[in-house]
C-alpha atoms as a PDB file:
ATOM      1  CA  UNK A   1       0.000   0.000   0.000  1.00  0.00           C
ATOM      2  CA  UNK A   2       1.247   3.858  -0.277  1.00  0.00           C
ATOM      3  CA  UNK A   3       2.634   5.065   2.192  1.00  0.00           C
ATOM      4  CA  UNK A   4       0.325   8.386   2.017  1.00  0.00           C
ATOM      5  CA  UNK A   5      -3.357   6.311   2.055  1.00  0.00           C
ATOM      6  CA  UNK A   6      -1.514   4.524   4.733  1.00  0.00           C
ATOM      7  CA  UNK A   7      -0.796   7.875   6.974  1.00  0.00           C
ATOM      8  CA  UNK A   8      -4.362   9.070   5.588  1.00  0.00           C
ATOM      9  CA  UNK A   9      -6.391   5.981   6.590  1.00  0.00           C
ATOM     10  CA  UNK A  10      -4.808   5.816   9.479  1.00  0.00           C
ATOM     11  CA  UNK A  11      -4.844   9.076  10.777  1.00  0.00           C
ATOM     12  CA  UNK A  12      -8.645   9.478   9.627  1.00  0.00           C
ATOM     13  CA  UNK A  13      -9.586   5.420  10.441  1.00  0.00           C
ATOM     14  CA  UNK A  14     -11.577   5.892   6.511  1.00  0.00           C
ATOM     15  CA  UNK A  15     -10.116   4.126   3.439  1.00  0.00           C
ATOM     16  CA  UNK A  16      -8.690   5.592   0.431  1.00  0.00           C
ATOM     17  CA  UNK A  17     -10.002   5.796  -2.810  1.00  0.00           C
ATOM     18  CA  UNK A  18      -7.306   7.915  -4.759  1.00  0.00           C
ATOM     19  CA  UNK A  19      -4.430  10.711  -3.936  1.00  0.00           C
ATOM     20  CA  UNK A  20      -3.703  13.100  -6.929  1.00  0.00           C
ATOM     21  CA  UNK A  21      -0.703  15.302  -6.627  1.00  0.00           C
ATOM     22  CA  UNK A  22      -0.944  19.142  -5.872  1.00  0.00           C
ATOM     23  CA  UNK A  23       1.427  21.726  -7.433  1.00  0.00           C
ATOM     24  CA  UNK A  24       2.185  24.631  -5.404  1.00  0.00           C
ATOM     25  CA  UNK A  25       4.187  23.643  -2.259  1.00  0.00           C
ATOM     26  CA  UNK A  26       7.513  24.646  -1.942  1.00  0.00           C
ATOM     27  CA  UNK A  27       8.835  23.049   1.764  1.00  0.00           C
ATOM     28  CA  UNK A  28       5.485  20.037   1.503  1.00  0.00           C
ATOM     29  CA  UNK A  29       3.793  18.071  -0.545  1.00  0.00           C
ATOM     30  CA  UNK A  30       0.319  18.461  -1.024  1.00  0.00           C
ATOM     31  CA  UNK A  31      -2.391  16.282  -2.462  1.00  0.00           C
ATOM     32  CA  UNK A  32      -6.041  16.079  -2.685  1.00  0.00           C
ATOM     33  CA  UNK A  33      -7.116  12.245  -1.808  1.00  0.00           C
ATOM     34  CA  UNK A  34     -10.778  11.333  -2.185  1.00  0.00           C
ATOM     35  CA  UNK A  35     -11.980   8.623   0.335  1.00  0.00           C
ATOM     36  CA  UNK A  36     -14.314   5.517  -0.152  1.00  0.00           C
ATOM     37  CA  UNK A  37     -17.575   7.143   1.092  1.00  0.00           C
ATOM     38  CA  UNK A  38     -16.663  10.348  -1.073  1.00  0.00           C
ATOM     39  CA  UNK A  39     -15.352  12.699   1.159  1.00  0.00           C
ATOM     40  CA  UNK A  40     -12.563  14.745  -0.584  1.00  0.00           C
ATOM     41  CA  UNK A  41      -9.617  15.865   1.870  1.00  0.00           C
ATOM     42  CA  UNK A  42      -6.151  18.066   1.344  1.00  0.00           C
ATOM     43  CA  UNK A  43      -3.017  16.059   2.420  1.00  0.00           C
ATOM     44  CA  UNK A  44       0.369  17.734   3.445  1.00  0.00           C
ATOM     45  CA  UNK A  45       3.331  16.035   4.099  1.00  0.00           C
ATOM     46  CA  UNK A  46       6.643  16.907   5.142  1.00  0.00           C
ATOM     47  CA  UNK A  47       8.844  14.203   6.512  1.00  0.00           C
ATOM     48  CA  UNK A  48      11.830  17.017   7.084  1.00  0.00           C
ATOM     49  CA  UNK A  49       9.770  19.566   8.898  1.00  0.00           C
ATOM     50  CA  UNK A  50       8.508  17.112  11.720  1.00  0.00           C
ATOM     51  CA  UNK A  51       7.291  19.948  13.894  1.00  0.00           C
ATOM     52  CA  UNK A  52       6.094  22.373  11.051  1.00  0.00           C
ATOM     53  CA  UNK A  53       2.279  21.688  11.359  1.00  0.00           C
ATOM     54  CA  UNK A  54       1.493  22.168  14.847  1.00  0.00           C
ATOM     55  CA  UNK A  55       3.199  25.551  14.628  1.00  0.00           C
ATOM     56  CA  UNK A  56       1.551  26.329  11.272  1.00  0.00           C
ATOM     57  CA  UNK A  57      -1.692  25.156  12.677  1.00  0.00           C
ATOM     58  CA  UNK A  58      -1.367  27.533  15.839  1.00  0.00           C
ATOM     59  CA  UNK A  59      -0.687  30.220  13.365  1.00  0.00           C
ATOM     60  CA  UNK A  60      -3.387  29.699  11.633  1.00  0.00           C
ATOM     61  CA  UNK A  61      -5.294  29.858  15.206  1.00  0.00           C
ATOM     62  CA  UNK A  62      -4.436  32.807  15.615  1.00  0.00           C
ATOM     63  CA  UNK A  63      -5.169  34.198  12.472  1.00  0.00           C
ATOM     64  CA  UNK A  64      -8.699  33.179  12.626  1.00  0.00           C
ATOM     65  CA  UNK A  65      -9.114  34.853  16.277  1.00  0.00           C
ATOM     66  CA  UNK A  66      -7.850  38.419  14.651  1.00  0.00           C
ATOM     67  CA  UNK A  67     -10.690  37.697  11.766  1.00  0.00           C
ATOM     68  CA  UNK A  68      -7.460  37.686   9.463  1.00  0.00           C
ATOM     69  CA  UNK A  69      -8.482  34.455   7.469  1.00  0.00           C
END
């Protein structure tokens, strides 16, 4: 199995019907994988930023509170 539906399935206990590459990321790779019941989601990966997310996701957090995003 990829390694991606494998992180995806796992991480969202739903199975995988495809992953399609994203263009766009610089530092991650980004895909859009559709699952089995339908459900389309956005994938990141970065396996050399291991703590990257959580800050980006705080960020992000943030943002929203300020009404930025």
């Amino acid at each position: 199995m990829d390694p991606i539906n494998s992180l995806v399935e796992h991480a969202l206990k739903k199975n995988v019907s495809s992953v399609i590459p994203l263009g766009g990321g610089s530092i991650s790779t980004a895909m859009k994988a559709t699952l089995s019941d339908g459900e389309i989601v956005f994938v990141k990966v970065s396996p050399q930023q291991t703590d990257m997310f959580p800050k980006e996701a705080n960020g992000l957090r943030e943002l929203s509170k300020a009404d930025a995003v």
